[in-house]
PDBML (XML) file of the C-alpha atoms, coordinates in Angstrom:
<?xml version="1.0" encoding="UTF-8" ?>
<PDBx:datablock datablockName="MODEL"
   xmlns:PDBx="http://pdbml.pdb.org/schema/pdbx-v50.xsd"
   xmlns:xsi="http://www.w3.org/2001/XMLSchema-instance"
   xsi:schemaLocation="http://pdbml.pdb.org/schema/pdbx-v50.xsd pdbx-v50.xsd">
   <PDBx:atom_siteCategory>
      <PDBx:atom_site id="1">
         <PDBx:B_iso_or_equiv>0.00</PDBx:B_iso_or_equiv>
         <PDBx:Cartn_x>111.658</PDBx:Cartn_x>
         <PDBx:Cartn_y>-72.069</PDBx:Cartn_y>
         <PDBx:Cartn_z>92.854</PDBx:Cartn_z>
         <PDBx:auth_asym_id>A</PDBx:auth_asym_id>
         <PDBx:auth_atom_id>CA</PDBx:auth_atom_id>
         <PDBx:auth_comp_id>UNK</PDBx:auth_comp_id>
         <PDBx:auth_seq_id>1</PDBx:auth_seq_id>
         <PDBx:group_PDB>ATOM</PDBx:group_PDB>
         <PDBx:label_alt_id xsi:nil="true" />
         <PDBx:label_asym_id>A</PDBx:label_asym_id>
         <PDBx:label_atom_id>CA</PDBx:label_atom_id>
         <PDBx:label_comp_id>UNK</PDBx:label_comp_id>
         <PDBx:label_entity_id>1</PDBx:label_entity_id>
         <PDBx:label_seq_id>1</PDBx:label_seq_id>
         <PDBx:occupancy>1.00</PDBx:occupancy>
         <PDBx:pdbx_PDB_model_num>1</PDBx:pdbx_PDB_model_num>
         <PDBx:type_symbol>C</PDBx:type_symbol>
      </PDBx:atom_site>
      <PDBx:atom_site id="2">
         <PDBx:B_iso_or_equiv>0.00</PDBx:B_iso_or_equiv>
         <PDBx:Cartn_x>114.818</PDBx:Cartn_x>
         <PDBx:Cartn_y>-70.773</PDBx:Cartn_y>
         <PDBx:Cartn_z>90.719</PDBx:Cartn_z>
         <PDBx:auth_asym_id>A</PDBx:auth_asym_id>
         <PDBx:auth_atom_id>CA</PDBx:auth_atom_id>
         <PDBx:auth_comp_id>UNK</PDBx:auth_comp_id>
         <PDBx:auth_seq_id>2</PDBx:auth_seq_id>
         <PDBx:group_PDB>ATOM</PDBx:group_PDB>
         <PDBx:label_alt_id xsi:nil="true" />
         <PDBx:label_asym_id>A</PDBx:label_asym_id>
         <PDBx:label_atom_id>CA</PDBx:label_atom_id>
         <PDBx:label_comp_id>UNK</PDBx:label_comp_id>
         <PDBx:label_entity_id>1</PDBx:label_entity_id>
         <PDBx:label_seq_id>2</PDBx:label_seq_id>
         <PDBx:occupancy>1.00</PDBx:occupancy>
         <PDBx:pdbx_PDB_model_num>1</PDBx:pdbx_PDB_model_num>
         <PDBx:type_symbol>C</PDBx:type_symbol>
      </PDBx:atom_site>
      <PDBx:atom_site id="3">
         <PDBx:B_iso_or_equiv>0.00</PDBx:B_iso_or_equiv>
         <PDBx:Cartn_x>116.382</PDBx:Cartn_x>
         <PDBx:Cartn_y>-67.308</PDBx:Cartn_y>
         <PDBx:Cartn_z>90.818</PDBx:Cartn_z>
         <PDBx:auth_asym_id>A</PDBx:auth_asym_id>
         <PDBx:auth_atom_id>CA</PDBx:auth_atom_id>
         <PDBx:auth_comp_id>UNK</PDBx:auth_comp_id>
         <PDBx:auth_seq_id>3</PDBx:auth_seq_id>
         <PDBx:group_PDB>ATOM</PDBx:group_PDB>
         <PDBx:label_alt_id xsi:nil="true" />
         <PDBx:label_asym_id>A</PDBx:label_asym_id>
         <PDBx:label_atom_id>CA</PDBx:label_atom_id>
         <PDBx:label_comp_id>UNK</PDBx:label_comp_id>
         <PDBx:label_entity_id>1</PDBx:label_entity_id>
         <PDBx:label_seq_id>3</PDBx:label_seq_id>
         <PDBx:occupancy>1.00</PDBx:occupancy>
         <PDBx:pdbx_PDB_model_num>1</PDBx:pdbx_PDB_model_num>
         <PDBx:type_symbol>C</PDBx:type_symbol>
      </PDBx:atom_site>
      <PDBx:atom_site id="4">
         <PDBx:B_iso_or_equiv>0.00</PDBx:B_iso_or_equiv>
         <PDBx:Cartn_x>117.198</PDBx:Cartn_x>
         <PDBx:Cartn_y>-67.167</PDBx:Cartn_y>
         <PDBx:Cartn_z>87.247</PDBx:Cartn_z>
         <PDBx:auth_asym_id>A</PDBx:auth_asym_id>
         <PDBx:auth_atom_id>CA</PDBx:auth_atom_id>
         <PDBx:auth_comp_id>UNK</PDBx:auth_comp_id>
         <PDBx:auth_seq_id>4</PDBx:auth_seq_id>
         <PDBx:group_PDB>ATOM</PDBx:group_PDB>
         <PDBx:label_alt_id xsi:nil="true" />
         <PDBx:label_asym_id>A</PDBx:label_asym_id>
         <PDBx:label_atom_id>CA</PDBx:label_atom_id>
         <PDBx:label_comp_id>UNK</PDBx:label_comp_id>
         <PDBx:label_entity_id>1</PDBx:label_entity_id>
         <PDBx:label_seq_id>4</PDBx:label_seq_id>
         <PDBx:occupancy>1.00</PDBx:occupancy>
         <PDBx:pdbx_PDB_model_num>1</PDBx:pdbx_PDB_model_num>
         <PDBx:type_symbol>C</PDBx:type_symbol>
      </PDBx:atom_site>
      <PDBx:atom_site id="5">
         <PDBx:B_iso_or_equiv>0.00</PDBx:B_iso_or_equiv>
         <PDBx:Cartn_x>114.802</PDBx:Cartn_x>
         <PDBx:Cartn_y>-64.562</PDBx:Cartn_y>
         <PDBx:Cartn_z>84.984</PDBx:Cartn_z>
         <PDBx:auth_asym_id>A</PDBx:auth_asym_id>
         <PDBx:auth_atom_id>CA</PDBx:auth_atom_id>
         <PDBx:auth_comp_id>UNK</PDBx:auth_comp_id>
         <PDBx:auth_seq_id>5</PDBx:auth_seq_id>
         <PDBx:group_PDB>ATOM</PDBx:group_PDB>
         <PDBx:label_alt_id xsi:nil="true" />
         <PDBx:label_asym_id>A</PDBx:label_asym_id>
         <PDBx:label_atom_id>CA</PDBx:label_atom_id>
         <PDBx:label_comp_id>UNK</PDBx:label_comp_id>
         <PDBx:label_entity_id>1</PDBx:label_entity_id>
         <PDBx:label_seq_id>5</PDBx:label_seq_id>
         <PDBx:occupancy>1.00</PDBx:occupancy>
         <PDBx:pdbx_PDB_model_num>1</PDBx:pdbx_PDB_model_num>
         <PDBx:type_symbol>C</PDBx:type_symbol>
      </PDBx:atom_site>
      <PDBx:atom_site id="6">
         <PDBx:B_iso_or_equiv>0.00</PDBx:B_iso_or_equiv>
         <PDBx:Cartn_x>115.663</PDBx:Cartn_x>
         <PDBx:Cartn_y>-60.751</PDBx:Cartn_y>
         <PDBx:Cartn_z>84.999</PDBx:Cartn_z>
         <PDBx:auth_asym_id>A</PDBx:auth_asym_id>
         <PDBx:auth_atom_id>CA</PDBx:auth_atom_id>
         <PDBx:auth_comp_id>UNK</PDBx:auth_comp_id>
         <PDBx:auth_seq_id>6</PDBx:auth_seq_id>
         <PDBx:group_PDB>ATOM</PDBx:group_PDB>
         <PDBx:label_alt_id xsi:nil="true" />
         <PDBx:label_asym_id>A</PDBx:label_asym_id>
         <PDBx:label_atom_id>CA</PDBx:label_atom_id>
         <PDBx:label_comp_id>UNK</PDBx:label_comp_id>
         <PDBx:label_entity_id>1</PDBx:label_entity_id>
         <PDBx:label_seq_id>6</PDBx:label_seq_id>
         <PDBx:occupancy>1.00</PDBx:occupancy>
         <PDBx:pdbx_PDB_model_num>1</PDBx:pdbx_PDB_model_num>
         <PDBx:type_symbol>C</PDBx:type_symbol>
      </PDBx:atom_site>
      <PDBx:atom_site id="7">
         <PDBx:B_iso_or_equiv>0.00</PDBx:B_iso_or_equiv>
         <PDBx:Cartn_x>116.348</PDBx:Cartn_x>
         <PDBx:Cartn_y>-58.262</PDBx:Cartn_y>
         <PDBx:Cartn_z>82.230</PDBx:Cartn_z>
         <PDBx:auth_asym_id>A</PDBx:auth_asym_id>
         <PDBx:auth_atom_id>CA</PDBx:auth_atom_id>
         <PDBx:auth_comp_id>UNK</PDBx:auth_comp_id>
         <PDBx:auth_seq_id>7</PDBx:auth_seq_id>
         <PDBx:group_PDB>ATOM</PDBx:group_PDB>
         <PDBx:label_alt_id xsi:nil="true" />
         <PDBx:label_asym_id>A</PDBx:label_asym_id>
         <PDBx:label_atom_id>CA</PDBx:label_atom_id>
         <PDBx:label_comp_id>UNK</PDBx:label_comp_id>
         <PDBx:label_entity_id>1</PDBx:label_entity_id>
         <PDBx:label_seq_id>7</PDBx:label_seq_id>
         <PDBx:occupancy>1.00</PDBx:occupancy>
         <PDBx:pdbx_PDB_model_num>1</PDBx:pdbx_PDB_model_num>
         <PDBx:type_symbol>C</PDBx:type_symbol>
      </PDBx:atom_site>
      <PDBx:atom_site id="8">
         <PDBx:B_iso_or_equiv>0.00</PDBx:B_iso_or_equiv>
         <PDBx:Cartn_x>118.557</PDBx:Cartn_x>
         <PDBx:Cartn_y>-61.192</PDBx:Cartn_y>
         <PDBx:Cartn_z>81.111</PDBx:Cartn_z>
         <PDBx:auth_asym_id>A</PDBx:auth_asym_id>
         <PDBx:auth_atom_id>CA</PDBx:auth_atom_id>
         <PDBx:auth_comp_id>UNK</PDBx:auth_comp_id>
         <PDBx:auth_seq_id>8</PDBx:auth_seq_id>
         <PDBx:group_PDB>ATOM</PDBx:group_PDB>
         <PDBx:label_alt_id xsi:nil="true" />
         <PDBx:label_asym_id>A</PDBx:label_asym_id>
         <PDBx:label_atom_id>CA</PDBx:label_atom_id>
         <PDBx:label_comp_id>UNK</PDBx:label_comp_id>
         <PDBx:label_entity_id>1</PDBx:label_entity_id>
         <PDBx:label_seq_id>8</PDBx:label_seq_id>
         <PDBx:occupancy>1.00</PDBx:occupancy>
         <PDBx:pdbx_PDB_model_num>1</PDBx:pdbx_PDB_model_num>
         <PDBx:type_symbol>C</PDBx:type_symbol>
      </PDBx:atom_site>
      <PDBx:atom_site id="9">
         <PDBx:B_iso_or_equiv>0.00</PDBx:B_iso_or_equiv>
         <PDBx:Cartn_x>119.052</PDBx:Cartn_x>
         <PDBx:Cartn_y>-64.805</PDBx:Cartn_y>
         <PDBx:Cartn_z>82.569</PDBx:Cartn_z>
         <PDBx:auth_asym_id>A</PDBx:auth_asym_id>
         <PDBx:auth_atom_id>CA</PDBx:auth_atom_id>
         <PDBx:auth_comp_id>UNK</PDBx:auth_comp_id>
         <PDBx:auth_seq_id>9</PDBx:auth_seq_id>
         <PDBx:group_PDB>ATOM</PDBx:group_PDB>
         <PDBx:label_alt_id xsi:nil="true" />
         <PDBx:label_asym_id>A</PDBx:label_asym_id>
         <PDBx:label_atom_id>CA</PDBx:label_atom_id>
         <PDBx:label_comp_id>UNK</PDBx:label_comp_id>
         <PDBx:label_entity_id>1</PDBx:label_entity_id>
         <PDBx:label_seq_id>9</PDBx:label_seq_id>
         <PDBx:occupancy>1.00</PDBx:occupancy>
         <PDBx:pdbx_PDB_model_num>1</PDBx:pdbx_PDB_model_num>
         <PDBx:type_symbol>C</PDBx:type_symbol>
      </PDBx:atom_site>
      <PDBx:atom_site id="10">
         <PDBx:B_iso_or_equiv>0.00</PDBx:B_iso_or_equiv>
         <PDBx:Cartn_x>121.247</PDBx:Cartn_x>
         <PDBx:Cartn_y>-65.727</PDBx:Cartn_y>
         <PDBx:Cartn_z>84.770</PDBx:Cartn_z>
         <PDBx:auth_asym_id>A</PDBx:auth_asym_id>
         <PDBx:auth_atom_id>CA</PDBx:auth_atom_id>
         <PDBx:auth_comp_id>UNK</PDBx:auth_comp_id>
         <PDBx:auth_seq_id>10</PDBx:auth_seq_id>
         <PDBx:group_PDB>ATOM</PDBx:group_PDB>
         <PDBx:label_alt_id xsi:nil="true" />
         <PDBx:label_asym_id>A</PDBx:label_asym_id>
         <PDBx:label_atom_id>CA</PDBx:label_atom_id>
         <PDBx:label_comp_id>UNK</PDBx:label_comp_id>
         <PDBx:label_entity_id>1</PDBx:label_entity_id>
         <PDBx:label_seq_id>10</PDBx:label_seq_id>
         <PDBx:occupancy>1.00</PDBx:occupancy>
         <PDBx:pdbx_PDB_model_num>1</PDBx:pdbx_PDB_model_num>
         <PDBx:type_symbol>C</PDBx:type_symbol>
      </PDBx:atom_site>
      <PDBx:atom_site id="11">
         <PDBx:B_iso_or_equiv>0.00</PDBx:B_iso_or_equiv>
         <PDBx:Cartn_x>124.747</PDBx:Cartn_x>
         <PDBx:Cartn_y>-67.308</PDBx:Cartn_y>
         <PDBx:Cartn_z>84.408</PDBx:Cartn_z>
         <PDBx:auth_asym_id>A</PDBx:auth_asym_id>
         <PDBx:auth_atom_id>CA</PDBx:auth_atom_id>
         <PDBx:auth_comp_id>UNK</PDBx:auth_comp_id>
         <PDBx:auth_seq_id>11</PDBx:auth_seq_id>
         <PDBx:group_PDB>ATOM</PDBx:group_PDB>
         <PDBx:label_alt_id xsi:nil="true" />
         <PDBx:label_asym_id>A</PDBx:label_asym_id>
         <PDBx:label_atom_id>CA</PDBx:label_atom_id>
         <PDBx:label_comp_id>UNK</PDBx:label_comp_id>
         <PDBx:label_entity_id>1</PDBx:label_entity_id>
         <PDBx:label_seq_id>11</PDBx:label_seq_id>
         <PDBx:occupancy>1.00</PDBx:occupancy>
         <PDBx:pdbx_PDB_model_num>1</PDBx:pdbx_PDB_model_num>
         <PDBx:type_symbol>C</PDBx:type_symbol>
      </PDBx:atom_site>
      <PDBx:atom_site id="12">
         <PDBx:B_iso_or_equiv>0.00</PDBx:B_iso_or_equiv>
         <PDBx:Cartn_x>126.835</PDBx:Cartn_x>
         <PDBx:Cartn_y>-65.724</PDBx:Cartn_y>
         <PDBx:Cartn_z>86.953</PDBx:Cartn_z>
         <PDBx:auth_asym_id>A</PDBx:auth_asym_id>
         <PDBx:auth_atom_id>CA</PDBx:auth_atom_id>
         <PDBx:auth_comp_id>UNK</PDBx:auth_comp_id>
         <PDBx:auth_seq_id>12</PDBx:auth_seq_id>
         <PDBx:group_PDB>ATOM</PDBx:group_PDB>
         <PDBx:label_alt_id xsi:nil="true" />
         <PDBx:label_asym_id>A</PDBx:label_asym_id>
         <PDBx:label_atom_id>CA</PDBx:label_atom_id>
         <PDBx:label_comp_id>UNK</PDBx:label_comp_id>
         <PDBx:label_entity_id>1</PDBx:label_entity_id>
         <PDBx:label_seq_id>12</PDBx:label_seq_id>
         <PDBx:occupancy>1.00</PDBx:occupancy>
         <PDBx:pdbx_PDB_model_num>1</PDBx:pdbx_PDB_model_num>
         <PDBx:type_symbol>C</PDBx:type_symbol>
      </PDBx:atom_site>
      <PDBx:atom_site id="13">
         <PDBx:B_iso_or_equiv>0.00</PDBx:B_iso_or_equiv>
         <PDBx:Cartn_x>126.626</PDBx:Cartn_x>
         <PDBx:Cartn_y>-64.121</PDBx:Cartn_y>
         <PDBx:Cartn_z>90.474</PDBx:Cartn_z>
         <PDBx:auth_asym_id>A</PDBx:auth_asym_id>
         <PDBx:auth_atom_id>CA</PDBx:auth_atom_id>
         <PDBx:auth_comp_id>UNK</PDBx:auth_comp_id>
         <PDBx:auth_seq_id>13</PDBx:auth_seq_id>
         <PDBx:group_PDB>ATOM</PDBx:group_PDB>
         <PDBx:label_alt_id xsi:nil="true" />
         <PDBx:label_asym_id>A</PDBx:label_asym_id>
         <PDBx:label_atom_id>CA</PDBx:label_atom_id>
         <PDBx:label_comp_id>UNK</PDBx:label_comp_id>
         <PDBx:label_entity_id>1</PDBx:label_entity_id>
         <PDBx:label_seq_id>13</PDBx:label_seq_id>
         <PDBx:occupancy>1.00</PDBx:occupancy>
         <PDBx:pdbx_PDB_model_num>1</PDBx:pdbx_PDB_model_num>
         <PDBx:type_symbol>C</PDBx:type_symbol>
      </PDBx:atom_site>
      <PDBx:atom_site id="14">
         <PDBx:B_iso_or_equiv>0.00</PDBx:B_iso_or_equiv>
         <PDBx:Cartn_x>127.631</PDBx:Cartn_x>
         <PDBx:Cartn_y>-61.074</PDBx:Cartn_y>
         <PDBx:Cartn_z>88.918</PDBx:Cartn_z>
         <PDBx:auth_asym_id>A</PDBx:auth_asym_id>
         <PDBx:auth_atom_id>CA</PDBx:auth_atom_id>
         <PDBx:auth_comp_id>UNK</PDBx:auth_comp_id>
         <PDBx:auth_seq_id>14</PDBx:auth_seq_id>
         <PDBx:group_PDB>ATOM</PDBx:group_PDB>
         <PDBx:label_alt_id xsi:nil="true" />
         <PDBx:label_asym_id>A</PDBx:label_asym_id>
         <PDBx:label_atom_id>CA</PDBx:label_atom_id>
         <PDBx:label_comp_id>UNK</PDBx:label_comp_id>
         <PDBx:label_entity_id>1</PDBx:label_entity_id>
         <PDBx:label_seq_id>14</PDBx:label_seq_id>
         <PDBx:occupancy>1.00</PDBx:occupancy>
         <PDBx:pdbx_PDB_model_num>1</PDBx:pdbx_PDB_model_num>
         <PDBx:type_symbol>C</PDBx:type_symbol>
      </PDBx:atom_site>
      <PDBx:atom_site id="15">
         <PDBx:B_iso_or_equiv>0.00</PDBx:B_iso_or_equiv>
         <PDBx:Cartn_x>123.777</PDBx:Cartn_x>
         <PDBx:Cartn_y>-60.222</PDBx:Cartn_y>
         <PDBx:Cartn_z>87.581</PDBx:Cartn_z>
         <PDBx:auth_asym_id>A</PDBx:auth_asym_id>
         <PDBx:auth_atom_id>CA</PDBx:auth_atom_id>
         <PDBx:auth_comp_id>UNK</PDBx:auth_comp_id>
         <PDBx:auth_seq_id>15</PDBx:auth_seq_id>
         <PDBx:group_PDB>ATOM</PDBx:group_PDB>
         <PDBx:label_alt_id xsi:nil="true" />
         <PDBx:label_asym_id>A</PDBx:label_asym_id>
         <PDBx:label_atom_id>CA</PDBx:label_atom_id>
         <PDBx:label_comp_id>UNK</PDBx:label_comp_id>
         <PDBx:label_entity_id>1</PDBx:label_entity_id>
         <PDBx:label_seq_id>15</PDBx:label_seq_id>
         <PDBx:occupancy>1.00</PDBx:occupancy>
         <PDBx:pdbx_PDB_model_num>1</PDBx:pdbx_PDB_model_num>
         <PDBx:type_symbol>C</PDBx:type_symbol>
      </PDBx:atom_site>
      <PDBx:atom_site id="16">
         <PDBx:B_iso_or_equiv>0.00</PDBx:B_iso_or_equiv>
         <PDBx:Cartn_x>124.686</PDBx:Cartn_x>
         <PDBx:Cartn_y>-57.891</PDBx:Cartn_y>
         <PDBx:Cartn_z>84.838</PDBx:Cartn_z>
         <PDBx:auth_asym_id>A</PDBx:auth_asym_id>
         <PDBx:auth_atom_id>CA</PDBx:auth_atom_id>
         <PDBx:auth_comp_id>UNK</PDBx:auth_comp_id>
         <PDBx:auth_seq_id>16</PDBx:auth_seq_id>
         <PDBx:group_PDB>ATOM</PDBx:group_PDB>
         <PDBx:label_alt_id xsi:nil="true" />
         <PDBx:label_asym_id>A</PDBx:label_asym_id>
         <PDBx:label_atom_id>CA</PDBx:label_atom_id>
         <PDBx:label_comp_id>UNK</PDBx:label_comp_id>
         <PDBx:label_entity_id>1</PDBx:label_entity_id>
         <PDBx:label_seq_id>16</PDBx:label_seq_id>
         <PDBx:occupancy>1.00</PDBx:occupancy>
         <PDBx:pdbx_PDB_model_num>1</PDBx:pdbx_PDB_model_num>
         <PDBx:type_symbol>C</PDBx:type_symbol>
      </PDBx:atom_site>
      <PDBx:atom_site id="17">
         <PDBx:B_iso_or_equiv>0.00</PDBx:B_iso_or_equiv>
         <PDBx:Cartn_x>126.900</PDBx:Cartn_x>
         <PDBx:Cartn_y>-60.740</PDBx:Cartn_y>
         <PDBx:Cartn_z>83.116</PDBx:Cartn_z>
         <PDBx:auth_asym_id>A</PDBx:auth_asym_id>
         <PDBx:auth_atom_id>CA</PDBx:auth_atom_id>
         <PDBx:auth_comp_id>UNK</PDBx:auth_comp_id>
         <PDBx:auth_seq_id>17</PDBx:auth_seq_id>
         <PDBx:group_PDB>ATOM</PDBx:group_PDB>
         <PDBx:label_alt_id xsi:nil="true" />
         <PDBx:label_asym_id>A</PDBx:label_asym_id>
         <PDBx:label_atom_id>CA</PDBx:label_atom_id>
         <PDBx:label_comp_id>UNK</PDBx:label_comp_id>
         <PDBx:label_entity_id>1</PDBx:label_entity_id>
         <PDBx:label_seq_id>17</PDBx:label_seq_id>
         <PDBx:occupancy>1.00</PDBx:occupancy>
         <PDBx:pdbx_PDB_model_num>1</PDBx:pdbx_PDB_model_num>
         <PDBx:type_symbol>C</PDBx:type_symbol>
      </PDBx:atom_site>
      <PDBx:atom_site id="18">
         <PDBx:B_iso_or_equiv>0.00</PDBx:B_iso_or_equiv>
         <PDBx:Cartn_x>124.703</PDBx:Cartn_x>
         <PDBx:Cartn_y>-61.496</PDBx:Cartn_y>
         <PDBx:Cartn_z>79.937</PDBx:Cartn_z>
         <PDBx:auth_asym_id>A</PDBx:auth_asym_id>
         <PDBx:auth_atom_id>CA</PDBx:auth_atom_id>
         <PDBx:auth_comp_id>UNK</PDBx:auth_comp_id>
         <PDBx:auth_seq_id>18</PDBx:auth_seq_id>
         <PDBx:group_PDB>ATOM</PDBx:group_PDB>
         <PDBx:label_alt_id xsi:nil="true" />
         <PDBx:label_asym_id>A</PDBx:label_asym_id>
         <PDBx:label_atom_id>CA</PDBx:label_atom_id>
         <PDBx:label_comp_id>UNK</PDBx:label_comp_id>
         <PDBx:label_entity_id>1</PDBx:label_entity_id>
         <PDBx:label_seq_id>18</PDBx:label_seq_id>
         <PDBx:occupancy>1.00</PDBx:occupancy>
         <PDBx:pdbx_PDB_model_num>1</PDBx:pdbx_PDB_model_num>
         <PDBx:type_symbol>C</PDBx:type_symbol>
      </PDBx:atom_site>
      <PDBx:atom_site id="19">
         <PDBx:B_iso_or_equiv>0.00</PDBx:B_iso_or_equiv>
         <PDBx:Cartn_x>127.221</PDBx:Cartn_x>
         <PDBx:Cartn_y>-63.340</PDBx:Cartn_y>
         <PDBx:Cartn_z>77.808</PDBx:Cartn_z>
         <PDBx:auth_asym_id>A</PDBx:auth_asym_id>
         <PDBx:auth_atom_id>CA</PDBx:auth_atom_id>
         <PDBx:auth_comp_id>UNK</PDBx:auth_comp_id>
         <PDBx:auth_seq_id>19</PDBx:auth_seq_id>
         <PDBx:group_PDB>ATOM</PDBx:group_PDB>
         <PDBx:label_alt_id xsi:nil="true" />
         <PDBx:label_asym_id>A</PDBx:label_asym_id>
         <PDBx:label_atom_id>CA</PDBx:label_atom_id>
         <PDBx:label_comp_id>UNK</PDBx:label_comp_id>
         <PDBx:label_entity_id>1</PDBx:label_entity_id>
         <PDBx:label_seq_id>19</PDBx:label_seq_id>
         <PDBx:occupancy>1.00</PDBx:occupancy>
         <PDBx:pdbx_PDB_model_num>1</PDBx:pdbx_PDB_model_num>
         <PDBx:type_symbol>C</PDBx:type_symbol>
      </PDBx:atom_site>
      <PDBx:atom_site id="20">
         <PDBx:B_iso_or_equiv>0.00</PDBx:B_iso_or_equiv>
         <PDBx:Cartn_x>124.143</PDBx:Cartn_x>
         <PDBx:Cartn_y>-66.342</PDBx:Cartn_y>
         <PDBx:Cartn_z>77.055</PDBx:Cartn_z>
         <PDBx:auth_asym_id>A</PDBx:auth_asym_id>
         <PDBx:auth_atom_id>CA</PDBx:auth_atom_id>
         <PDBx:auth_comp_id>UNK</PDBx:auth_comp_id>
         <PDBx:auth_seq_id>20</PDBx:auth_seq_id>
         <PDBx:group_PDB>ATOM</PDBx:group_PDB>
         <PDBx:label_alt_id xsi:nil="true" />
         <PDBx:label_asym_id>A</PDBx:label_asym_id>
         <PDBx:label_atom_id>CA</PDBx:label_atom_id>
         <PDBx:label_comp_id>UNK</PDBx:label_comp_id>
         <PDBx:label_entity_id>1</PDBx:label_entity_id>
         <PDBx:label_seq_id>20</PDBx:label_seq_id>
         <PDBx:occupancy>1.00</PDBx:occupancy>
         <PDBx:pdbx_PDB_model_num>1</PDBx:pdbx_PDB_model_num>
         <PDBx:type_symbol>C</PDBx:type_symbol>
      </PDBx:atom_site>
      <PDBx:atom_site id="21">
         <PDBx:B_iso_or_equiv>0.00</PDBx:B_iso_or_equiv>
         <PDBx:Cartn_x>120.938</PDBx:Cartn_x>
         <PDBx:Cartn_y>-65.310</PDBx:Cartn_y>
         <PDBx:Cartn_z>75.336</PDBx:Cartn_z>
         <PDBx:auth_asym_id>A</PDBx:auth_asym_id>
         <PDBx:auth_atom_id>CA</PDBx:auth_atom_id>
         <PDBx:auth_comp_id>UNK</PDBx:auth_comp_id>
         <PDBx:auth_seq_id>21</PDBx:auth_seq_id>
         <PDBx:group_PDB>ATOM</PDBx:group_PDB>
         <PDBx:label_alt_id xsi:nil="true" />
         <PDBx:label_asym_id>A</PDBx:label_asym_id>
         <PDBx:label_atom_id>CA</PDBx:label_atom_id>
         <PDBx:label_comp_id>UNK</PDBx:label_comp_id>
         <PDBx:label_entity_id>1</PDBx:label_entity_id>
         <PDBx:label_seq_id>21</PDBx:label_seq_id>
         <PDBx:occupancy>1.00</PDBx:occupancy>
         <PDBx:pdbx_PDB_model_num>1</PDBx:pdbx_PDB_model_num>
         <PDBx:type_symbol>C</PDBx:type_symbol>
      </PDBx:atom_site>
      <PDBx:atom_site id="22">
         <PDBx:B_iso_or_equiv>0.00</PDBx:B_iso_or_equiv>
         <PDBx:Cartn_x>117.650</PDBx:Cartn_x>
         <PDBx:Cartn_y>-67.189</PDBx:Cartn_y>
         <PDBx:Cartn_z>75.491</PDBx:Cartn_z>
         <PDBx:auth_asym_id>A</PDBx:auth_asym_id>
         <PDBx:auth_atom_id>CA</PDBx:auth_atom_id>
         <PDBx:auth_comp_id>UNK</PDBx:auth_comp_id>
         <PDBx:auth_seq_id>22</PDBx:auth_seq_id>
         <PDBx:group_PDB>ATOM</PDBx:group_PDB>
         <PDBx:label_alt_id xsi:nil="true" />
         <PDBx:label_asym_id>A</PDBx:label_asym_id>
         <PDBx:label_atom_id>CA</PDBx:label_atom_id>
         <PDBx:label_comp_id>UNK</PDBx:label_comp_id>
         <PDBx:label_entity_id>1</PDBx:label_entity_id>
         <PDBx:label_seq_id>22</PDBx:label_seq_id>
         <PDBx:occupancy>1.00</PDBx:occupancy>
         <PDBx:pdbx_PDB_model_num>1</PDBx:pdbx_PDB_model_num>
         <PDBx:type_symbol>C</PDBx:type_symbol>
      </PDBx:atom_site>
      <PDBx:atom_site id="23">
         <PDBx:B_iso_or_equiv>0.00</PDBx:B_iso_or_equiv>
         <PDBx:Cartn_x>116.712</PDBx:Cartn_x>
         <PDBx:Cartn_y>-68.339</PDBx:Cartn_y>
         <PDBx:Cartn_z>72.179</PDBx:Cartn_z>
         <PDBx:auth_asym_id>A</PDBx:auth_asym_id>
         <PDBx:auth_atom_id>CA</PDBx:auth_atom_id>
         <PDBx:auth_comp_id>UNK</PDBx:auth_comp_id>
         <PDBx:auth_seq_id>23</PDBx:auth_seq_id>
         <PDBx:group_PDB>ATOM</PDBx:group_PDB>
         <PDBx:label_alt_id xsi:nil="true" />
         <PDBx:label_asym_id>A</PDBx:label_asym_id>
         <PDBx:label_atom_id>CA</PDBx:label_atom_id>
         <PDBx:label_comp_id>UNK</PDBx:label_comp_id>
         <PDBx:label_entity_id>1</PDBx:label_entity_id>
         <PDBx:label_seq_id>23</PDBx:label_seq_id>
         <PDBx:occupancy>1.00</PDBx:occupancy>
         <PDBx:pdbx_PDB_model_num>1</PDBx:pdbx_PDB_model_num>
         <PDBx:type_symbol>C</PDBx:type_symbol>
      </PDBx:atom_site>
      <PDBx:atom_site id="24">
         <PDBx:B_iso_or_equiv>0.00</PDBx:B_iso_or_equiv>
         <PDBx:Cartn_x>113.111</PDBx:Cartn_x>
         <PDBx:Cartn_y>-68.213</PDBx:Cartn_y>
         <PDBx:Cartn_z>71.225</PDBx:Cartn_z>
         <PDBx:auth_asym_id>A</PDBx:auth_asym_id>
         <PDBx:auth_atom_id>CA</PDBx:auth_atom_id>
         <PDBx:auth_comp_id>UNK</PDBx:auth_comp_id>
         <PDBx:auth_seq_id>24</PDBx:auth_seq_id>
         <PDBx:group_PDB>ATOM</PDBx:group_PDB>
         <PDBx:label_alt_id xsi:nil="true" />
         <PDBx:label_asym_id>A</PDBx:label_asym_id>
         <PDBx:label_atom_id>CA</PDBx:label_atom_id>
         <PDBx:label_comp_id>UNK</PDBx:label_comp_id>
         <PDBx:label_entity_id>1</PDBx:label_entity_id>
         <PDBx:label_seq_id>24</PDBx:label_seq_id>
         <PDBx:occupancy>1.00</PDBx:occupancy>
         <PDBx:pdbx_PDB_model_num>1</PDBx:pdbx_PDB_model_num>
         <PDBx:type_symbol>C</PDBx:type_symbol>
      </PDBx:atom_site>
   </PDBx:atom_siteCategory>
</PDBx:datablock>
C-alpha cells in the first residue's frame, strides 16, 4: 500500500509541503 493521501498529497517528507495539486 502507498503513504501518499492526506489533507493534500504527498511530494515531500516534509507533509505540509503542498506545492502539487490533484486535478480532478
Amino acid at each position: 500500500s502507498h503513504l501518499e493521501l492526506g489533507e493534500n498529497m504527498l511530494s515531500k517528507e516534509y507533509l505540509p509541503h503542498k506545492n502539487l495539486k490533484i486535478t480532478p
